[in-house]
Each structure stands twice: as C-alpha cells, then as structure tokens.
Protein backbone atom coordinates (compact mmCIF):
# COMPACT_ATOMS: atom_id res chain seq x y z
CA UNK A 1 27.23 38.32 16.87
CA UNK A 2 24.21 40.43 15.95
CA UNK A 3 24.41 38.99 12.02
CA UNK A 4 24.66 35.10 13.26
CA UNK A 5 21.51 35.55 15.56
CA UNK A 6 19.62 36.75 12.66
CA UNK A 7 21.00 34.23 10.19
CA UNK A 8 19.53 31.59 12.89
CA UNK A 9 16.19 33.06 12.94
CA UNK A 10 15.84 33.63 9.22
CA UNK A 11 17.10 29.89 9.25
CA UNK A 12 14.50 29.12 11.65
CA UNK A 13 11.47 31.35 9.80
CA UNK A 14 12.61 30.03 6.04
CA UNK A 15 12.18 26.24 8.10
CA UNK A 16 9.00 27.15 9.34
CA UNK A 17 7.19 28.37 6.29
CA UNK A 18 8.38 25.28 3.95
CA UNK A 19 6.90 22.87 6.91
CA UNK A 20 3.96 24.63 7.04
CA UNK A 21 2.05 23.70 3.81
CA UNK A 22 3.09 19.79 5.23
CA UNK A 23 1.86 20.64 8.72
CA UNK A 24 -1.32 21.80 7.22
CA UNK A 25 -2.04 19.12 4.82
CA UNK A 26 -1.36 16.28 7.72
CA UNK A 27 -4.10 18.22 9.90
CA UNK A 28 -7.12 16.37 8.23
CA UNK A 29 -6.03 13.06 7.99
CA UNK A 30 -4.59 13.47 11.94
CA UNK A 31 -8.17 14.53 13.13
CA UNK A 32 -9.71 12.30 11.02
CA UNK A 33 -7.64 8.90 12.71
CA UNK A 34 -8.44 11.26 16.25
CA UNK A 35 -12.28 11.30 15.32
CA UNK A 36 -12.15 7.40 14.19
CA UNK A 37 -10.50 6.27 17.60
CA UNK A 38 -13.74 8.65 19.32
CA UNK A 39 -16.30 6.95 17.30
CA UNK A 40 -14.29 3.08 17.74
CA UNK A 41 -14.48 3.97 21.44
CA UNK A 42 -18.19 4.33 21.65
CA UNK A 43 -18.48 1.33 19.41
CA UNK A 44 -16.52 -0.85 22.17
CA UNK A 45 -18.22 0.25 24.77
CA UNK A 46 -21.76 -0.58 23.35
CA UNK A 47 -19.95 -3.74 22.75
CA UNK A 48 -19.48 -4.06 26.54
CA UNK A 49 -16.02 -3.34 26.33
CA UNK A 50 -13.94 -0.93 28.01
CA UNK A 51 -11.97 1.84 25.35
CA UNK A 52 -9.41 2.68 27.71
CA UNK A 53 -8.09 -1.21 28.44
CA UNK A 54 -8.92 -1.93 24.84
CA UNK A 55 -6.74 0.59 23.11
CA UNK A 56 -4.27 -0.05 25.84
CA UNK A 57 -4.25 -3.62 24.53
CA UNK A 58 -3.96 -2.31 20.76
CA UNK A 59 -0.87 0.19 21.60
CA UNK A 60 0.91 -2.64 23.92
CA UNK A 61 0.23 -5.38 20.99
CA UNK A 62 1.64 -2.76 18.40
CA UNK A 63 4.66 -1.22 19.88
CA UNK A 64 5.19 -2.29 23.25
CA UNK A 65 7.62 -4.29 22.43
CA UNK A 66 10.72 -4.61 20.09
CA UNK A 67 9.30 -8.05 18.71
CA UNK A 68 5.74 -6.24 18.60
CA UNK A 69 7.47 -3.72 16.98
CA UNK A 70 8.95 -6.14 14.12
CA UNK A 71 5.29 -7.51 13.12
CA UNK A 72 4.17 -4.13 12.73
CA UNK A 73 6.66 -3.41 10.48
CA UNK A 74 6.12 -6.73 8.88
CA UNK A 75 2.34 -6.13 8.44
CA UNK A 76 3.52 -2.72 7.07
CA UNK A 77 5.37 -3.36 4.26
CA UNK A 78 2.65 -4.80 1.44
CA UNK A 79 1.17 -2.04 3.00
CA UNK A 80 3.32 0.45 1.65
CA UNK A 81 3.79 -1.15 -1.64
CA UNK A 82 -0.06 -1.32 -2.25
CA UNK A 83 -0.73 1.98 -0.39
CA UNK A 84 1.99 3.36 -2.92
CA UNK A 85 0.33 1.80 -5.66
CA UNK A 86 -3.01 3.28 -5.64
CA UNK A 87 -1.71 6.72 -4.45
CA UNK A 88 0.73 7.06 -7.71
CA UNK A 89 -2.58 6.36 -9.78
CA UNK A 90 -4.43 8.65 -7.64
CA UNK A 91 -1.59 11.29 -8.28
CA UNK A 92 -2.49 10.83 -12.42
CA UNK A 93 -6.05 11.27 -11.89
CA UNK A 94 -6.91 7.62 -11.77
CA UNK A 95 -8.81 5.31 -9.21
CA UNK A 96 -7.10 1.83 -9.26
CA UNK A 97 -9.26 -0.45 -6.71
CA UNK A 98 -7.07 -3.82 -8.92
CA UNK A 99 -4.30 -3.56 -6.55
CA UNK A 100 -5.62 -6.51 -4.96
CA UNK A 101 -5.74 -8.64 -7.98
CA UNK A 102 -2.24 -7.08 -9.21
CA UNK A 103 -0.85 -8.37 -6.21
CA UNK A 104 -2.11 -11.90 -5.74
CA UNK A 105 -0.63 -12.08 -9.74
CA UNK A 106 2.92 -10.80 -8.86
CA UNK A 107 2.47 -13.41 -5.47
CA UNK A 108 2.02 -16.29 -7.85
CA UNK A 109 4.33 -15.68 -10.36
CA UNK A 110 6.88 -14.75 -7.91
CA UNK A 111 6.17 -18.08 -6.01
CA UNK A 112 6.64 -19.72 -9.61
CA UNK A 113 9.81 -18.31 -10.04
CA UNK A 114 11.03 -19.45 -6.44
CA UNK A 115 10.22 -23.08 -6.98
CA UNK A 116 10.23 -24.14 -10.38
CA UNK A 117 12.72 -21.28 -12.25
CA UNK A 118 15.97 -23.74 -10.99
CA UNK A 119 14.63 -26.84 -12.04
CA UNK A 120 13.41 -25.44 -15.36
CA UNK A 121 16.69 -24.20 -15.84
CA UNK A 122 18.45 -27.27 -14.55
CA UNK A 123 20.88 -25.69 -12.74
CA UNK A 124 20.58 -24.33 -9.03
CA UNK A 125 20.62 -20.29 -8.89
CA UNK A 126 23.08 -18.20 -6.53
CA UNK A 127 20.70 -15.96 -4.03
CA UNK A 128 22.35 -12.76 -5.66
CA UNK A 129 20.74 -13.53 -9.30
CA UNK A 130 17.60 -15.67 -7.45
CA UNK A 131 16.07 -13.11 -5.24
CA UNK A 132 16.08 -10.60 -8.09
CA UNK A 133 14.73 -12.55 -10.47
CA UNK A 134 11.80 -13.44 -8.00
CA UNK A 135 10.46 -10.17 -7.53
CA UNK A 136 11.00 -8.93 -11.25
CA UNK A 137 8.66 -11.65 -12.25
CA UNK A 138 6.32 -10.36 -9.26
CA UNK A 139 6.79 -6.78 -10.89
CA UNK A 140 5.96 -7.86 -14.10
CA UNK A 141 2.77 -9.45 -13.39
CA UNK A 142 1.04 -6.93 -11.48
CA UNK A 143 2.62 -3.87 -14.10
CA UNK A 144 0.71 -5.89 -16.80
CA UNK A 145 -2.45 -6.39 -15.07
CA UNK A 146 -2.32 -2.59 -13.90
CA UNK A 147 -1.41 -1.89 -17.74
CA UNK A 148 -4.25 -3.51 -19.48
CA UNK A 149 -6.82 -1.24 -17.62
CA UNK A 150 -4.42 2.01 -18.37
CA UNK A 151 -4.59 0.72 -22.18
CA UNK A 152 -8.61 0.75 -22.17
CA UNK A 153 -8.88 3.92 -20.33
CA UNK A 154 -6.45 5.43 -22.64
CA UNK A 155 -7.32 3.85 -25.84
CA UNK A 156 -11.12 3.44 -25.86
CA UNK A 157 -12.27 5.86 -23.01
CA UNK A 158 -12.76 2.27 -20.61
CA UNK A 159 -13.21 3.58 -16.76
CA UNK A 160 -10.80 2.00 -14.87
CA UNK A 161 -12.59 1.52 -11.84
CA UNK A 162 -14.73 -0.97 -13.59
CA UNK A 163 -11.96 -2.58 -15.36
CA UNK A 164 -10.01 -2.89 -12.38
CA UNK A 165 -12.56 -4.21 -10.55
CA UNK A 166 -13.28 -6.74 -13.52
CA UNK A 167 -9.48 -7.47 -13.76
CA UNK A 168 -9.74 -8.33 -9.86
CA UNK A 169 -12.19 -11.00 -10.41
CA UNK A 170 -10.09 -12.83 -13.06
CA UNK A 171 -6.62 -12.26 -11.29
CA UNK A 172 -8.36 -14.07 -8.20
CA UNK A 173 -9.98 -16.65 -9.93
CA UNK A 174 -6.78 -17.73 -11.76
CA UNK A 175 -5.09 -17.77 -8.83
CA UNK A 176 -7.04 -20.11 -7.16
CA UNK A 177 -6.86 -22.32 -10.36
CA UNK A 178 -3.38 -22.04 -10.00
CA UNK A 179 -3.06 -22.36 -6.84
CA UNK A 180 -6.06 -25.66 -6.65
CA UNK A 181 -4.25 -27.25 -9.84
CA UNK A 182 -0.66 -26.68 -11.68
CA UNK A 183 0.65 -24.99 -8.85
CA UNK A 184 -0.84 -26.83 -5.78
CA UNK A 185 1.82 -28.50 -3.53
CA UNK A 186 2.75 -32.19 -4.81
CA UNK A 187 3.22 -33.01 -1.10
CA UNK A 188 0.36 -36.00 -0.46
CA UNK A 189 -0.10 -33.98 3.42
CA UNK A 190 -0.95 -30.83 1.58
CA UNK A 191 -4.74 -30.20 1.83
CA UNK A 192 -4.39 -26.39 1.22
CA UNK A 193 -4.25 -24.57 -2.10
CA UNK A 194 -0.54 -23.35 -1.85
CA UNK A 195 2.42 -23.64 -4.03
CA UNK A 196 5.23 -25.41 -3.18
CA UNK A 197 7.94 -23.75 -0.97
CA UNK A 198 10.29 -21.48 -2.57
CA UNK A 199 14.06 -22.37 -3.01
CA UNK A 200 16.04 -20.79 0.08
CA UNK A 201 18.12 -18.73 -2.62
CA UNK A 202 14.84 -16.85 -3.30
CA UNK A 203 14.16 -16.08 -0.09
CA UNK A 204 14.99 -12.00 1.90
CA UNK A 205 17.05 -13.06 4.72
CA UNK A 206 15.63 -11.45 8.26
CA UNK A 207 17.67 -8.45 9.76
CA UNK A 208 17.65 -9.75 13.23
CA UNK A 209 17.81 -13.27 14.59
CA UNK A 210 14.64 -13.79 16.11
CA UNK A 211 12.19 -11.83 14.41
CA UNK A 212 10.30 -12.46 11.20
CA UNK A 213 11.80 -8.59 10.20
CA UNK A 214 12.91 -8.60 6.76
CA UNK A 215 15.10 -6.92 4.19
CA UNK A 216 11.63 -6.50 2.41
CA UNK A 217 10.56 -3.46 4.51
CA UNK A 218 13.99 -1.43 4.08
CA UNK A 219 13.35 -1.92 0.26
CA UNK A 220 9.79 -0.56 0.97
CA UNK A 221 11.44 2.48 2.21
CA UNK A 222 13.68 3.19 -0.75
CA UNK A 223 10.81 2.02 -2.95
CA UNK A 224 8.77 5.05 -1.39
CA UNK A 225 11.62 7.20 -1.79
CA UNK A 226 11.82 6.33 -5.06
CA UNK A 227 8.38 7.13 -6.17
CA UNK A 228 9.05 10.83 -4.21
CA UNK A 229 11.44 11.57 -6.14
CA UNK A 230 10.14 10.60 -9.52
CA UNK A 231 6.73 12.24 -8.55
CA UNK A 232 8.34 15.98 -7.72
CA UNK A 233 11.60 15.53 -9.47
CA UNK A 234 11.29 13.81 -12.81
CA UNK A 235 9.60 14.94 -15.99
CA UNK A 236 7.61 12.16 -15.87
CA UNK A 237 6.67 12.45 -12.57
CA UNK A 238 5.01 16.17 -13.27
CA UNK A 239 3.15 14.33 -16.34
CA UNK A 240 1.34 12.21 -14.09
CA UNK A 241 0.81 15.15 -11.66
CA UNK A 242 -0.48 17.38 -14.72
CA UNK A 243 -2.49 14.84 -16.12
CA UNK A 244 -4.20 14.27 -12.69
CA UNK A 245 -5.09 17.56 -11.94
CA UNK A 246 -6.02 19.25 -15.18
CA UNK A 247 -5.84 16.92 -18.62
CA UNK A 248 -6.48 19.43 -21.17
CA UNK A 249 -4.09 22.01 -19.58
CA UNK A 250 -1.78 19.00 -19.96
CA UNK A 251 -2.25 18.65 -23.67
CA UNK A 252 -2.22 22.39 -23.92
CA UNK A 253 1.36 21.69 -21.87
CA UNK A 254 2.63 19.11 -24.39
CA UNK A 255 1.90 16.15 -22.60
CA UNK A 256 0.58 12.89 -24.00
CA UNK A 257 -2.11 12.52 -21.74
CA UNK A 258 -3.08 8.88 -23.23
CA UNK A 259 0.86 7.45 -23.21
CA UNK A 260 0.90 9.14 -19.22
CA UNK A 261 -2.09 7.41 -18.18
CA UNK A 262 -0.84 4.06 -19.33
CA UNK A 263 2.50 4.69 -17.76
CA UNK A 264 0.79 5.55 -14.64
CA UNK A 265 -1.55 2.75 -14.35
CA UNK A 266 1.94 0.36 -15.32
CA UNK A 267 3.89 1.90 -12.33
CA UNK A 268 0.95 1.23 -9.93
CA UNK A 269 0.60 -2.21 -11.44
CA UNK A 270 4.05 -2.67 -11.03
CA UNK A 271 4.07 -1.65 -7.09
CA UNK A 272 0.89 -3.56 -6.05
CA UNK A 273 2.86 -6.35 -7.66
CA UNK A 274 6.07 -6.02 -5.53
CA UNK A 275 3.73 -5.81 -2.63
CA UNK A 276 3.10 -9.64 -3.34
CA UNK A 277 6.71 -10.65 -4.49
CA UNK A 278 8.12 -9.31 -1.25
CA UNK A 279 5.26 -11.21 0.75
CA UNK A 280 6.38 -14.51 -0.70
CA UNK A 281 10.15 -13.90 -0.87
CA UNK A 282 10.37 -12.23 2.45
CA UNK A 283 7.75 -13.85 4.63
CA UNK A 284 5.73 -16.62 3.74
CA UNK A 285 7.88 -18.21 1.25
CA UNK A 286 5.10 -19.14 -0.66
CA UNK A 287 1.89 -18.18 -1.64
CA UNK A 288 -1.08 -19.73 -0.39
CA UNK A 289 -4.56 -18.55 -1.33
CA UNK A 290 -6.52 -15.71 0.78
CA UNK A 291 -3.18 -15.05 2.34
CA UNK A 292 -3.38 -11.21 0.85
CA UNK A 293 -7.04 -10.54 1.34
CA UNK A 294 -7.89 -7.02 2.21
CA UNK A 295 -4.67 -5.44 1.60
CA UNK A 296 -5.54 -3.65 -1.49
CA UNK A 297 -8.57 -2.49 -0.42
CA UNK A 298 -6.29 -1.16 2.73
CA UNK A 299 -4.20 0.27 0.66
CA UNK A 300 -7.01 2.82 -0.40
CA UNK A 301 -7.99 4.13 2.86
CA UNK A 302 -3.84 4.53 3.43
CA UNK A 303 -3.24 5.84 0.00
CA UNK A 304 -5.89 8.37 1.20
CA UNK A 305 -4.84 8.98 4.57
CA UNK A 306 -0.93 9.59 3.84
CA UNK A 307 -3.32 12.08 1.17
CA UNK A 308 -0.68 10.31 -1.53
CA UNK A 309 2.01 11.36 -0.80
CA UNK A 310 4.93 8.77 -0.45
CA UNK A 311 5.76 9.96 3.11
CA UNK A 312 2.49 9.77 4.37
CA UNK A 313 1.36 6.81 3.02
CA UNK A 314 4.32 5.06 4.95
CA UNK A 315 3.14 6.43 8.26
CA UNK A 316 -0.60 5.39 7.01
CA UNK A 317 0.76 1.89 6.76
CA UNK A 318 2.61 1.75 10.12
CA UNK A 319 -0.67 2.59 11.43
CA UNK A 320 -2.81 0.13 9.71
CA UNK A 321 -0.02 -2.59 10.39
CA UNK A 322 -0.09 -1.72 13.96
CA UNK A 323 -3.63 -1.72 14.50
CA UNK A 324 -3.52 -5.33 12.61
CA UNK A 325 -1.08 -6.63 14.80
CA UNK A 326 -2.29 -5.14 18.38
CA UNK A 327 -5.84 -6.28 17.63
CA UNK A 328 -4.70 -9.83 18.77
CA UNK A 329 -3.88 -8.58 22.04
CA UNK A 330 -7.09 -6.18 21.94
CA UNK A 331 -9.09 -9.23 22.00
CA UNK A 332 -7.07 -10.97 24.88
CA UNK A 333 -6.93 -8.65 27.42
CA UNK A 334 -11.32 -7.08 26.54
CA UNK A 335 -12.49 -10.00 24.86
CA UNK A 336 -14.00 -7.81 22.42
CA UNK A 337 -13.55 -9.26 18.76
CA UNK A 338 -10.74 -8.16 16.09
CA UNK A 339 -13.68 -7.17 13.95
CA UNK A 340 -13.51 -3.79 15.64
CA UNK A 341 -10.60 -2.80 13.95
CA UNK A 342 -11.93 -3.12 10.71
CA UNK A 343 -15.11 -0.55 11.89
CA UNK A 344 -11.93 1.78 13.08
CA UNK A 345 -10.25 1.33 9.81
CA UNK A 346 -13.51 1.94 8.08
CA UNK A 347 -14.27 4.88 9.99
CA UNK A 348 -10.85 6.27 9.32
CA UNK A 349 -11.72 5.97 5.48
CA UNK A 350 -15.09 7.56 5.83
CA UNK A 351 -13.08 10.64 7.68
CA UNK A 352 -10.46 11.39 5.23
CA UNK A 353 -12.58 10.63 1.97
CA UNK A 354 -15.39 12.85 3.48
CA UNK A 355 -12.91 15.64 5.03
CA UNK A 356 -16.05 17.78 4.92
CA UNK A 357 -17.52 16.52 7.94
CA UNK A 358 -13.60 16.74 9.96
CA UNK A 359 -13.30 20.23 8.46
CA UNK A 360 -17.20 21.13 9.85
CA UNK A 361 -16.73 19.18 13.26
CA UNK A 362 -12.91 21.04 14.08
CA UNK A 363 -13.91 24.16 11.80
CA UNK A 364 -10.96 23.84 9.91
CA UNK A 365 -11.11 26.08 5.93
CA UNK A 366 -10.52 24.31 2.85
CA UNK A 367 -7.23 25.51 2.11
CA UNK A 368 -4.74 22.55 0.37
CA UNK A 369 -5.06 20.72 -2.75
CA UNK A 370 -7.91 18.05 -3.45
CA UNK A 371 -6.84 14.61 -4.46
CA UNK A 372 -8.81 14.02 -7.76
CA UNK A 373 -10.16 10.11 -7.12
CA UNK A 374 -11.54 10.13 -10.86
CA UNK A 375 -13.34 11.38 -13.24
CA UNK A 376 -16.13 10.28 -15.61
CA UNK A 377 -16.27 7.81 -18.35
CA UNK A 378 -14.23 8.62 -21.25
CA UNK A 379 -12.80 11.18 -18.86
C-alpha cells in the first residue's frame, strides 16, 4: 500500500517538474495579454465606453455561443497556418514578415486550380483527387515565394526581412493583376476583383450543418502537430533549432547552415501558403482581393505570443480569432468602434516582443530561452 502511494507521488512530482519549464514559459505571454486587456480598458473608457460591458460584448461575441464558437474557430485557422509559418522561421533564426504575400500567392493559385484545373483538363475531377490538388498548388506557391528569400539570405548574405518585405509588394501587386485581369470573374454582374467560383469538388465540406466550420481547421491541428514533431523530433527539425540559436556552433555540429536556412524559409513559405489554400477551399470558395489583409502581420504578434511553439501559437490564434469575431458584438452592445481591437492586439505585441517591461511591471527573472527574431546582414 505504502509502495503504490509513493509511486503516485513520484508520478505526480516527475509530472510536475516536466510542466514546469511550460508553465514558466506561458507566464510572459499570459501577463502580457492580462496587461494589454488593462491598457485596452483605459483606452475604451477615454473613448467613452464602458470596459466591463465592452469586454462582456467581446467574450459573448467569441464564445458565448456554439455558432460564436464556430467563427472563432473559423477566423482561427489561417491563423494558425500563418502564425505557424513565421514561428518555424523564427525557430531557424529568421524573421519572415512575407507571410502575407506567401499567402495571397497560394490563395490565387489555389483558386486557379479550383476553377480552371477541370476544364483545362477536360474532364471533371472526383473531390478525393480535387481538394488535394487545390491546396498542393496553394503549398507550392507560397513554399516558392518563402524560398526565393531563403536562397538570397543563404546564397548572397540578402536579409530576409527586406526581401520579404520586397517579395510582399510583388506577390500583392500580381495578385491584384490577376485578380483585375486573367483571373477576374467573366460574370457581366461582377464589379469586384475576384476569381471565379471554385468547382464544388474543390471545396472542404463543413463539419456541422449550419455553421461555416470546416474540415480546414482539424487539418490546422494536425498541421501544428506536425510541425511539433518535426521541430523536437526530427533531425531536421534540431537543424533549424541549431541554426537559430547558434550558427557557427551549427557548422562546428555538421550542419549546413546555408541548405537549413533555405529549407526553413521553404517550410514557412509552404505554411503561409496553406493558410490561403484552406481560406479559398474551405470558406470563401474563391479568392477575392483584400480578403486576407492583416493576417500575416497577425500571425507575428501570435507566432510571438504562443513564443513559437506549435501549441501556443494555436491558443494565440484562438485568441486573435476570438477577439476578431466578438469585436462585432463589442461595437453593438458600447458603440465603441472595432478599431479597438486592433490597439489591444497591438498592445499585446508590444508586451510579448518587449517582455522587459512585463518582467519589470510583475518582477518576474529572466529565466527561459530568448526567441532570436534575426540577426544582421549577412548574418
């Protein structure tokens, strides 16, 4: 009797100290969201609006219901495909702000592979093969965009936060040529720049009648178990980790820093671009210009609040889809405008990216690792 009681509690103590490192490392981010929703508060009441009734408003619109639950979760999942995205790359050492542009790619040619693949092919494509094929092409798009800027960085010393940001600016601007010209919907009603609907056999069915829930944000799930386990399980995945912490103790190590970077800056590419192939295939059905604005900007502040780590960054989405999707009902029941939100989620950013100021405010050491955002030119 004596032995199994202190089998439980050696159970119980081994539990505690693996969750502790985890406990510790979500304290930060935690007080930093607590600190944002402080600050947000003062903000709406110099707005003339009362915090209590407001964030009432936000909760109710967010999870107060099970359909309010279901647009969370449907404003969630780019989020965790972009929010994965840019916290792989910040896991090699790298700062990829072209999620945004890598998405809007994989949207198009996604949507392109929806609407024109069957009649290219002449012959009308079973959902099984379809849907696949949709968001491969969406894959591929954003993992070459992500890959060109991996290529300079590695190659020629190129920072990619400059290229990305130049790579955004061309991604954008042939989307809306796309979008205004080759692809724009024949229909003679159409006034918008949008593509054409997709075929129904490349579109994610819903999981419940009645809400716009998809298949897409079950496949976000796996997707971020996925990256988990290639991250702390895989050789490659302690590359990326090695060359993100220390490069020349990598190449001391073996690794080939230069091949891991462009690998690195592929796989984000390659996530940011699912983010948009799931959008078109699961939601919209096809893609229609400004529809993804923001979201891979988001996806930094959640990359950097879920401190990039797969499991955080899906709780950093539910929250960022859930403050998205209450701040409709915000507005209705304080008539203060949505823009707060985006002050909150800004807030939040400044918090976590300047933990220094939650650490001095809650007097909290310096104790886990530091994300490295990026490091200098030819770095």
């Amino acid at each position: 009797m004596e032995s199994s009681v202190t089998k439980a509690e050696e159970g119980k103590s081994s539990l505690l100290v693996k969750l502790k490192p985890a406990l510790r490392s979500m304290l930060v981010p935690v007080l930093a969201v607590f600190t944002s929703v402080i600050v947000g508060g003062i903000v709406i009441a110099m707005a003339g609006g009362n915090p209590f009734e407001a964030y009432l408003g936000l909760a109710e619109g967010s999870f107060g219901s099970l359909k309010a639950l279901s647009e969370t979760t449907v404003w969630a999942t780019p989020y965790i495909f972009a929010g994965l995205a840019v916290g792989l790359a910040f896991k090699g050492g790298l700062f990829n702000i072209g999620a945004e542009g890598q998405l809007a790619l994989g949207a198009v040619a996604a949507a392109w592979t929806g609407y024109a693949l069957p009649d290219w092919l002449g012959i009308s494509l079973p959902a099984i093969i379809h849907i696949p094929l949709t968001i491969l092409a969406g894959i591929l798009a954003g993992a070459i965009w992500g890959g060109i800027p991996g290529w300079l960085k590695a190659k020629f010393g190129g920072h990619e936060v400059i290229n990305t940001i130049m790579m955004n600016y061309i991604a954008l601007n042939i989307t809306s040529y796309l979008l205004n010209g080759p692809m724009k919907d024949p229909n003679p009603n159409n006034v918008v720049a949008r593509t054409p609907m997709i075929a129904p056999s490349a579109q994610i069915p819903t999981i419940f009648s009645g809400f716009r829930l998809h298949w897409g944000f079950i496949l976000a799930l796996l997707v971020a178990a996925l990256v988990w386990w290639i991250l702390w399980k895989t050789t490659l995945g302690f590359e990326i980790r090695t060359a993100g912490a220390n490069p020349d103790a990598g190449r001391y190590a073996g690794v080939n820093v230069a091949r891991t970077i462009i690998i690195t800056m592929i796989l984000s590419g390659l996530l940011a671009g699912m983010a948009g192939a799931i959008e078109v295939t699961g939601l919209n059905f096809r893609h229609e210009l400004g529809f993804s604005v923001g979201y891979g900007f988001d996806a930094i502040a959640i990359a950097l609040l879920g401190k990039c780590h797969p499991a955080g960054i899906v709780l950093g989405a539910l929250l960022f889809g859930g403050m998205r999707n209450g701040a409709t009902r915000m507005q209705f029941l304080t008539q203060i405008p949505v823009d707060v939100i985006s002050v909150i989620q800004a807030l939040i950013l400044l918090f976590v990216a300047a933990d220094a100021i939650v650490r001095y405010i809650y007097r909290i050491r310096t104790r886990e690792e530091r994300v490295v955002l990026t490091r200098g030119w030819g770095g």
